[in-house]
Each structure stands twice: as structure tokens, then as C-alpha cells.
N, C-alpha and C. Protein backbone atom coordinates (compact mmCIF):
# COMPACT_ATOMS: atom_id res chain seq x y z
N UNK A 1 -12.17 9.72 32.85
CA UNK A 1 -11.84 10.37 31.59
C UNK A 1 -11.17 9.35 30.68
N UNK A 2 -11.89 9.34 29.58
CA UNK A 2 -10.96 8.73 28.48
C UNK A 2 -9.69 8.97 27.86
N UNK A 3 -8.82 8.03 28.10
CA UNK A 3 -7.67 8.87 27.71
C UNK A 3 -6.96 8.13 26.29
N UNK A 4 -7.75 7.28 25.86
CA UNK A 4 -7.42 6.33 24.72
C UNK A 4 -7.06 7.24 23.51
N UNK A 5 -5.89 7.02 22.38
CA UNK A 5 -5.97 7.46 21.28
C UNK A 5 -6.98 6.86 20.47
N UNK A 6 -7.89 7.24 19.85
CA UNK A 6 -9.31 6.78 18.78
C UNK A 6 -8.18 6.71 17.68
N UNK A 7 -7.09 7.36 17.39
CA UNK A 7 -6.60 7.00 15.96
C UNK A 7 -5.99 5.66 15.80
N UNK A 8 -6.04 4.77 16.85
CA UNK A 8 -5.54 3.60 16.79
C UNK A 8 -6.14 2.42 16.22
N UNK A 9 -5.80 1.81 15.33
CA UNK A 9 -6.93 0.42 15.22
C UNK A 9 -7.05 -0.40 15.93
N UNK A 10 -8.12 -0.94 16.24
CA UNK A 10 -9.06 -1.76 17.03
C UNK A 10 -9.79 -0.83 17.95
N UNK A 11 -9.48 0.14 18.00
CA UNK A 11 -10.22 1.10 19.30
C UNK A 11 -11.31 1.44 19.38
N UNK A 12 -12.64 1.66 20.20
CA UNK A 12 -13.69 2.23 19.63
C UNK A 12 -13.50 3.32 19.80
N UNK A 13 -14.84 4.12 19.38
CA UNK A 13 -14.70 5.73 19.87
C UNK A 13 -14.72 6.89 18.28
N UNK A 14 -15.17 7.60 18.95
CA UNK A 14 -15.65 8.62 17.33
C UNK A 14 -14.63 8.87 17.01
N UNK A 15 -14.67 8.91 15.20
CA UNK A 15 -13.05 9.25 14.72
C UNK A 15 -12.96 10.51 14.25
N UNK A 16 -11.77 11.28 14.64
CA UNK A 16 -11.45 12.51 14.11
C UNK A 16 -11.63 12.59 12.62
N UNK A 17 -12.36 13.97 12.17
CA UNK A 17 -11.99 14.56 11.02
C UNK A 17 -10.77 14.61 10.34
N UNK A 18 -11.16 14.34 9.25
CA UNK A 18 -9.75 14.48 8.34
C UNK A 18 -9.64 15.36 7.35
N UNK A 19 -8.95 16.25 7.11
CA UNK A 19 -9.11 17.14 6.27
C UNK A 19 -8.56 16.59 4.69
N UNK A 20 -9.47 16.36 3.83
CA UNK A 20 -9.38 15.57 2.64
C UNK A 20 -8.33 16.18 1.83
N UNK A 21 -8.21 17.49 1.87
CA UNK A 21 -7.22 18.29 1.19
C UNK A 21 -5.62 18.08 1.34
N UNK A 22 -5.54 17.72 2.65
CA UNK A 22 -3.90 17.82 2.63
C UNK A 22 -3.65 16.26 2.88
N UNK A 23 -2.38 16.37 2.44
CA UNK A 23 -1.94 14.75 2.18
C UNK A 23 -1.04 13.65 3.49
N UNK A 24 -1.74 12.89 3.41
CA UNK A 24 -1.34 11.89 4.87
C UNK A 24 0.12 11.12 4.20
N UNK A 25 0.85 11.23 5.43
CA UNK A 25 2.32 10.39 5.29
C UNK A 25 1.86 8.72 5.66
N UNK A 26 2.01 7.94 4.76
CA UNK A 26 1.82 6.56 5.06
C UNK A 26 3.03 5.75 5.08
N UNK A 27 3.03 4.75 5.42
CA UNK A 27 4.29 3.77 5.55
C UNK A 27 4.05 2.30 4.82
N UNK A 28 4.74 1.78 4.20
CA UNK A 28 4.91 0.77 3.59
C UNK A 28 5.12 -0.74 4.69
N UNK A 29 4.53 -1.33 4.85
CA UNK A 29 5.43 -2.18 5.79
C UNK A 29 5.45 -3.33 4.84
N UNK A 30 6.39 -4.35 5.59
CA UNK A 30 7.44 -5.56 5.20
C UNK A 30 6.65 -6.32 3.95
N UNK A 31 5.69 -6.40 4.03
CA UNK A 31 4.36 -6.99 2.95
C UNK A 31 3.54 -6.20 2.11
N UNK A 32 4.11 -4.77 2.05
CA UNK A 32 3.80 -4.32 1.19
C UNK A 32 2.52 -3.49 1.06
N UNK A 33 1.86 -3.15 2.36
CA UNK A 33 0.89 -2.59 3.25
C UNK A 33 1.03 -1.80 3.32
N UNK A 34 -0.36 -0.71 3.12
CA UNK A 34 -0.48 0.61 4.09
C UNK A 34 -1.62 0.15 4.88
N UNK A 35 -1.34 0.96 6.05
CA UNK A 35 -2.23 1.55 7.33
C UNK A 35 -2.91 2.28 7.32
N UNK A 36 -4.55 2.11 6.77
CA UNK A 36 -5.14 3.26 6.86
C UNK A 36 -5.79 3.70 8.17
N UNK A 37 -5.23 4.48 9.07
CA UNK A 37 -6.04 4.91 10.43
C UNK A 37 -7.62 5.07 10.14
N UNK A 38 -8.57 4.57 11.13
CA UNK A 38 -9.72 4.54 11.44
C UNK A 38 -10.44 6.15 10.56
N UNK A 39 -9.76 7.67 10.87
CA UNK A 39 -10.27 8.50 10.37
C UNK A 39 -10.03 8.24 8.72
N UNK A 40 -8.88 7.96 8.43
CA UNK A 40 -8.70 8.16 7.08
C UNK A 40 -9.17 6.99 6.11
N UNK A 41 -9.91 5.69 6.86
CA UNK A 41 -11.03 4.96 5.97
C UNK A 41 -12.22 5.60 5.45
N UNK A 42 -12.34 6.34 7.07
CA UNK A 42 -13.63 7.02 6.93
C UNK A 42 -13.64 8.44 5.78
N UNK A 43 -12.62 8.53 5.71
CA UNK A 43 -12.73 9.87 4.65
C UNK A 43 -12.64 9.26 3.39
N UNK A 44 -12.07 8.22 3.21
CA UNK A 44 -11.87 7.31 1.97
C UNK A 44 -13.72 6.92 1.61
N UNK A 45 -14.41 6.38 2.32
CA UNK A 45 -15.56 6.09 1.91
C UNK A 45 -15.02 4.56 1.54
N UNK A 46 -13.88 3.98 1.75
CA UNK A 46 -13.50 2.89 1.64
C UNK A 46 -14.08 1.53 2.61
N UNK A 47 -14.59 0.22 2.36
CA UNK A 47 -15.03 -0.20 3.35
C UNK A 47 -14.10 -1.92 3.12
N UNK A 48 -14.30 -2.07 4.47
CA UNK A 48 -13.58 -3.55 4.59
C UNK A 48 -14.36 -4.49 3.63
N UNK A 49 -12.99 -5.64 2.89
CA UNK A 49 -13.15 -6.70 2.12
C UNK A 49 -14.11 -6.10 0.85
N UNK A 50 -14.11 -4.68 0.82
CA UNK A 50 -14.90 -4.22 -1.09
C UNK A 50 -14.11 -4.50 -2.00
N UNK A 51 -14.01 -5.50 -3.12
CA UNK A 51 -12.98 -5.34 -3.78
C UNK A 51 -12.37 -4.21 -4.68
N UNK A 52 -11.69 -3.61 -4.65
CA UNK A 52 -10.94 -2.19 -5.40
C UNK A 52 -9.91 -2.58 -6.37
N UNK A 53 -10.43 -1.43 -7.03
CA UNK A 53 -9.14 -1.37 -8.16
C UNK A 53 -7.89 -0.11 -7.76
N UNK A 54 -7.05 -0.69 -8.27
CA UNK A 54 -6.25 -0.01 -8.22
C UNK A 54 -5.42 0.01 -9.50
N UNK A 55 -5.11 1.40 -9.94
CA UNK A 55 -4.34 1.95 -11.25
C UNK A 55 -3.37 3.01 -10.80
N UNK A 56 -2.77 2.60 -11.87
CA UNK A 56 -1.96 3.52 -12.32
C UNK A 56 -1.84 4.37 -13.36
N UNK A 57 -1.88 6.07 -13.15
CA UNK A 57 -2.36 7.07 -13.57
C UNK A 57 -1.77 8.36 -13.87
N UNK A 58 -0.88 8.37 -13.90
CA UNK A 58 -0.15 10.07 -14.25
C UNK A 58 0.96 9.75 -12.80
N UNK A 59 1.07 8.56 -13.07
CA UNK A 59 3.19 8.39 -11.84
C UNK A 59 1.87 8.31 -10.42
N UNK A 60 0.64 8.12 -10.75
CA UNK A 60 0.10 7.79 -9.10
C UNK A 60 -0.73 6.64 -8.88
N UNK A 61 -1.13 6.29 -7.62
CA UNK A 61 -2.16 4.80 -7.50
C UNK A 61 -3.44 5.61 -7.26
N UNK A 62 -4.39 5.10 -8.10
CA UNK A 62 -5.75 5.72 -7.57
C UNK A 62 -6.36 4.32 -7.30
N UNK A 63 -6.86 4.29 -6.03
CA UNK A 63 -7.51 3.56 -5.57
C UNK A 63 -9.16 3.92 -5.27
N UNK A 64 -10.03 2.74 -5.80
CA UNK A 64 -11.27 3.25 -5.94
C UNK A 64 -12.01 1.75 -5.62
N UNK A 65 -13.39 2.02 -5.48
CA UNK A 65 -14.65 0.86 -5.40
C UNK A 65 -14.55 -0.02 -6.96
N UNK A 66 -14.53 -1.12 -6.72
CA UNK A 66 -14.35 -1.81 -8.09
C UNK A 66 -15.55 -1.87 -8.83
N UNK A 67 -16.63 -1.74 -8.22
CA UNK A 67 -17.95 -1.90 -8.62
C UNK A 67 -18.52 -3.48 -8.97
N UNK A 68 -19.65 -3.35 -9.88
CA UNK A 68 -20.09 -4.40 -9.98
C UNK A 68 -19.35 -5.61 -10.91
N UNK A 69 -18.61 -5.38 -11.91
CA UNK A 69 -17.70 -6.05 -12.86
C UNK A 69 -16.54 -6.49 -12.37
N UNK A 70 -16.45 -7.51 -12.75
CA UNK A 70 -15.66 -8.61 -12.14
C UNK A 70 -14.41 -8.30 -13.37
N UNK A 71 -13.05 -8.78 -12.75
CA UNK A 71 -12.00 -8.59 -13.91
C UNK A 71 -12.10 -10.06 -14.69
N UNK A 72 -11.41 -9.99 -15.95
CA UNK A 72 -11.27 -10.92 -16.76
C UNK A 72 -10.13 -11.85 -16.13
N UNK A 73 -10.33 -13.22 -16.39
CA UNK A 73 -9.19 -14.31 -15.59
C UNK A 73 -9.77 -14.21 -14.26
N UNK A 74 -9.13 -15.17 -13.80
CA UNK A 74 -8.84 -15.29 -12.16
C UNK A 74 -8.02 -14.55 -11.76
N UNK A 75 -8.51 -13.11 -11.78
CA UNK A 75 -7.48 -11.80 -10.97
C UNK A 75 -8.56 -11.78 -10.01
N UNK A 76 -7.54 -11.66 -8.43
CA UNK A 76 -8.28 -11.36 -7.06
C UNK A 76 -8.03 -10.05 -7.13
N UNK A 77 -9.13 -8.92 -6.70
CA UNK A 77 -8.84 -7.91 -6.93
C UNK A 77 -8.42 -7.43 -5.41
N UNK A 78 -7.77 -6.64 -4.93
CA UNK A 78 -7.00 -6.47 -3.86
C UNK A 78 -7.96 -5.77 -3.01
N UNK A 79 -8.41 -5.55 -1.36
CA UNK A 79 -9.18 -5.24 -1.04
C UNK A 79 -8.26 -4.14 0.49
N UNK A 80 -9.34 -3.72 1.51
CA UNK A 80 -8.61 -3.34 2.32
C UNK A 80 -9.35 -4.66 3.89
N UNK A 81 -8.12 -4.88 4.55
CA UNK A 81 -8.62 -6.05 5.19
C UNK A 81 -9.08 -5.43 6.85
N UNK A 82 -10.03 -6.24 7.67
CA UNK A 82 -10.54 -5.28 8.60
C UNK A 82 -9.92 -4.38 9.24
N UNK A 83 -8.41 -4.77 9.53
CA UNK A 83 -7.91 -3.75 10.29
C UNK A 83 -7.60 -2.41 9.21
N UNK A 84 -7.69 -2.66 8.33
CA UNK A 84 -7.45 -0.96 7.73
C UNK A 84 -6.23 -1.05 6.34
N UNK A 85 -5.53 -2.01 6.87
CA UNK A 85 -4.41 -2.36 5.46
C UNK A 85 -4.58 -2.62 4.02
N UNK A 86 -4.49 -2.03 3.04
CA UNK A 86 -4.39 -1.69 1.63
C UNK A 86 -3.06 -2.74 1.72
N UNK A 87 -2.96 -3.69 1.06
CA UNK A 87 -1.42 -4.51 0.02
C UNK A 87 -1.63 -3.93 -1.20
N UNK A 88 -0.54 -3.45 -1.62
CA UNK A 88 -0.74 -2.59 -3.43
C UNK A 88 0.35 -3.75 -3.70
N UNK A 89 -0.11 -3.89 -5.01
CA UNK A 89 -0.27 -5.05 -5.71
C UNK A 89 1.67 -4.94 -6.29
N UNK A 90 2.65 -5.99 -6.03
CA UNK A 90 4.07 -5.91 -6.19
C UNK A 90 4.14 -5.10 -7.90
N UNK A 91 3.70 -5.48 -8.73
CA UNK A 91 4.06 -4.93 -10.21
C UNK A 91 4.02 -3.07 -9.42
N UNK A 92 2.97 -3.01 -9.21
CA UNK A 92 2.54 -1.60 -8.87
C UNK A 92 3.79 -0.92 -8.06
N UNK A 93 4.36 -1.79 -6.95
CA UNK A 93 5.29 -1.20 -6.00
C UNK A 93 6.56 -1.60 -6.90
N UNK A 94 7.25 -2.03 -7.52
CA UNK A 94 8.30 -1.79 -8.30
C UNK A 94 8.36 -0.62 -9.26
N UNK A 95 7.18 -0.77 -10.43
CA UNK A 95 7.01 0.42 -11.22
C UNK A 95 6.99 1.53 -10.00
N UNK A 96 6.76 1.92 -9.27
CA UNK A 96 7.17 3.25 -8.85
C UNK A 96 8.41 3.51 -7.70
N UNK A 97 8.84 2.25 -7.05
CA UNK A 97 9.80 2.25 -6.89
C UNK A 97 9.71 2.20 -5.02
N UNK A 98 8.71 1.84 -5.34
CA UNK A 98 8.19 1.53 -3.04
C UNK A 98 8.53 0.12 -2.71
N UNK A 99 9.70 0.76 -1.72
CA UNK A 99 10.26 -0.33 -0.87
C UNK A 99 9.31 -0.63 0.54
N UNK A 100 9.98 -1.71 1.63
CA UNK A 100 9.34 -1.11 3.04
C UNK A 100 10.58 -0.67 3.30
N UNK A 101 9.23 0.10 4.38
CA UNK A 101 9.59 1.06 5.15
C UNK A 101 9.52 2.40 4.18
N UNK A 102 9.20 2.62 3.22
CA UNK A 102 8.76 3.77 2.21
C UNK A 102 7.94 4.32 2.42
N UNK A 103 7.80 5.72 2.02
CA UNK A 103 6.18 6.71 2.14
C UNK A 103 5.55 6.61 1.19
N UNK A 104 4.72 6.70 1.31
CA UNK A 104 3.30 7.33 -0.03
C UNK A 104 2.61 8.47 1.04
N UNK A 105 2.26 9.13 -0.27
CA UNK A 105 1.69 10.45 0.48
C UNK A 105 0.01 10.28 0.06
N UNK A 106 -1.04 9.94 0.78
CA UNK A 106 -2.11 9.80 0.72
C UNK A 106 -3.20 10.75 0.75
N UNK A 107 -4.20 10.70 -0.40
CA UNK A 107 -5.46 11.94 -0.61
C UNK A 107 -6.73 11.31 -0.71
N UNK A 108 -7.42 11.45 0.37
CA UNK A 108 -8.69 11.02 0.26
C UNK A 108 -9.36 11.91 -0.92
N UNK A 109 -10.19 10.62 -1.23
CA UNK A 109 -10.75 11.30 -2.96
C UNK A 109 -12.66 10.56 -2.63
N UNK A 110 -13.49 10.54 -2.19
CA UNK A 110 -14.19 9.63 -1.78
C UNK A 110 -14.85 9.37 -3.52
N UNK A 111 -15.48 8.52 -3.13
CA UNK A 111 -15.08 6.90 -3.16
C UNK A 111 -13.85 6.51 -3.33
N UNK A 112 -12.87 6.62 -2.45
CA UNK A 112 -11.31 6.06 -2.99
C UNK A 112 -10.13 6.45 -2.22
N UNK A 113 -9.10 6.90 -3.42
CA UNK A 113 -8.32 7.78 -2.31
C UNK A 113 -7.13 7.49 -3.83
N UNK A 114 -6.25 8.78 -3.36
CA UNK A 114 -4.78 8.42 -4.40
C UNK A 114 -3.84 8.48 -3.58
N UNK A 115 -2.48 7.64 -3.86
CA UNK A 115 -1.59 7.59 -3.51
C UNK A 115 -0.21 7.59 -4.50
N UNK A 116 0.59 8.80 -3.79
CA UNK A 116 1.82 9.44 -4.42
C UNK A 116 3.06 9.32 -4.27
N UNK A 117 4.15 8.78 -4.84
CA UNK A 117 5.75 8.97 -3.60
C UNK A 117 5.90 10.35 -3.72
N UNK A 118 6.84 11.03 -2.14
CA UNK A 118 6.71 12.24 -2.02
C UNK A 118 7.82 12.75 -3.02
N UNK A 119 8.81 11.65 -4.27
CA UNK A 119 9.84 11.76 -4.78
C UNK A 119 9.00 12.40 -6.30
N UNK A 120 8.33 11.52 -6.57
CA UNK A 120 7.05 12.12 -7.80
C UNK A 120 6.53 13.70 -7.18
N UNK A 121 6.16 13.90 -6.17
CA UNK A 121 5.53 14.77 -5.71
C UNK A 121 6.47 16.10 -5.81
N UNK A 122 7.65 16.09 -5.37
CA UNK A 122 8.76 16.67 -5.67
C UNK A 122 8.96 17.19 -7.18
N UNK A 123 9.40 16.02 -8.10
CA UNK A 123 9.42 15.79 -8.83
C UNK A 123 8.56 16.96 -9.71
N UNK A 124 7.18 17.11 -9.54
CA UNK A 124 6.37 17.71 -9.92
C UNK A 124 6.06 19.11 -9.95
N UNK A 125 6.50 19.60 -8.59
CA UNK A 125 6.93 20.85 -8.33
C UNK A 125 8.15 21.75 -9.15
N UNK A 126 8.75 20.69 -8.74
CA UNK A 126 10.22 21.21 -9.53
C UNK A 126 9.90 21.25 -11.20
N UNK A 127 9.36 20.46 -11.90
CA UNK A 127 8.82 20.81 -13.02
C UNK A 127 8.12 22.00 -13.32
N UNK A 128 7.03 22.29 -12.41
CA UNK A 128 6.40 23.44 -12.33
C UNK A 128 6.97 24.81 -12.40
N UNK A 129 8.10 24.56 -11.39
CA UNK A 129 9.08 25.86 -11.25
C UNK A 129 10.03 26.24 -12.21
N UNK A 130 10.24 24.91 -12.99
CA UNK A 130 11.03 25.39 -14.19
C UNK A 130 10.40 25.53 -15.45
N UNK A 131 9.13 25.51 -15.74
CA UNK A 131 8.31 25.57 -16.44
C UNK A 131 7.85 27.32 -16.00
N UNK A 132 7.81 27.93 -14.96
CA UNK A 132 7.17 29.16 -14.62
C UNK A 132 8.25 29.87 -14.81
N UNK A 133 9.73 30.00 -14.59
CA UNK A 133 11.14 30.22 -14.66
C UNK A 133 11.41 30.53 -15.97
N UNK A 134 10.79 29.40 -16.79
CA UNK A 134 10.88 29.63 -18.90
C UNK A 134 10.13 30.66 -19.05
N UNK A 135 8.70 30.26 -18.82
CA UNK A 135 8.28 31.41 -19.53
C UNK A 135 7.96 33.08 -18.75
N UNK A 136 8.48 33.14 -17.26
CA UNK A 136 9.01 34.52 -17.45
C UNK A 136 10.47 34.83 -17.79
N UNK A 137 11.33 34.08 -18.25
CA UNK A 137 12.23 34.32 -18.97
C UNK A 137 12.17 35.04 -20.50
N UNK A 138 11.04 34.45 -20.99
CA UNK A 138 10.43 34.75 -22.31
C UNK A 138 9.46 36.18 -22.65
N UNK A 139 9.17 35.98 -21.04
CA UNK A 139 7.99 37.24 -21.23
C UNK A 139 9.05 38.61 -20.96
């Protein structure tokens, strides 16, 4: 019997489903990396060394296929490297405020994927609630 975790990188073996809807806890490490587990490339539609863009979009990173157009200058566009690691680009991790050892909360979007701090994410809710709070106050 196999008793290997498949969610591990380097492992072979069929990868679990991922449910695209709900959002994956990721970790930042020392260089500025996420880990994308084997399932959650595969839900990304993301593939090793494609070059991607990455933006910034309403307080989030959307990460996507760069396509055929090359950027202006000698910008390397940031890629994901075989083992599965995304580096988001330092301007990007200051403007929102990701240290290591930090979360981003991750949504497969295929072709791509977005990534959120769960502090924005918060953030957002709580807007919501005081925005729904006004206007049945009003009504």
C-alpha cells in the first residue's frame, strides 16, 4: 500500500482535486516565495518556467499567463520554477505589506490564480458590514 502524501513536491502520483472556490493559506518564505502544492498548479493551469504577469488590482496579485508579448526594457518577467514556487516581485511585497513567514490567501482562477492578505480580506468584509449596517439604518 502506498502510503506517500501526493501533496508533496517531488512526489509522483495523481493529484487531489482542488476546489477552486475556497481559498488556500500560503506562506511566504525567506525569498519571498510561495509554494504552490502539486494540486494547486494543477488548478492554476499554471505551468513551469511560463513567463507570468503579475499585477496589482483592487489591494490583490492576479497572477496570469503572460502570453505572447514581451515587456518593454529588460524586465524578466517572474515565472513559477519546477518545484512549484511563485517569487512575487519585492515592489509588489512591500506595497501590500508581505513579510516572511506571511500568508496570502490563494484562488485558483485558471489560467492564473489571485492572491490576497487575509488582512485586505478582512478588511473587506468589515467594509461590507458597515456598508449593510448604513443602509438598514436608513431604511
Amino acid at each position: 500500500m502506498d502510503t506517500r502524501d501526493h501533496d508533496q513536491p517531488g512526489q509522483d502520483g495523481p493529484a487531489k482535486a482542488v476546489p477552486v472556490e475556497k481559498p488556500h493559506r500560503l506562506r511566504i518564505d525567506a525569498r519571498g516565495r510561495v509554494l504552490l502544492p502539486p494540486p494547486l498548479r494543477a488548478a492554476t493551469g499554471l505551468l513551469p518556467n511560463q513567463p507570468l504577469l503579475v499585477v496589482l488590482q483592487d489591494e490583490e496579485l492576479r497572477v496570469s499567463p503572460a502570453g505572447e508579448e514581451k515587456p518593454a526594457g529588460n524586465v524578466r518577467l517572474p515565472t513559477l520554477d519546477r518545484k512549484g514556487r511563485l517569487t512575487l516581485p519585492g515592489s509588489l511585497r512591500t506595497t501590500l505589506g508581505l513579510v516572511p513567514g506571511g500568508t496570502v490567501l490563494m484562488q485558483p482562477t485558471p489560467p492564473g490564480m489571485r492572491l490576497v492578505t487575509p488582512a485586505r480580506l478582512l478588511g473587506r468584509l468589515r467594509e461590507a458590514r458597515e456598508s449593510l449596517t448604513r443602509h438598514l439604518e436608513r431604511s
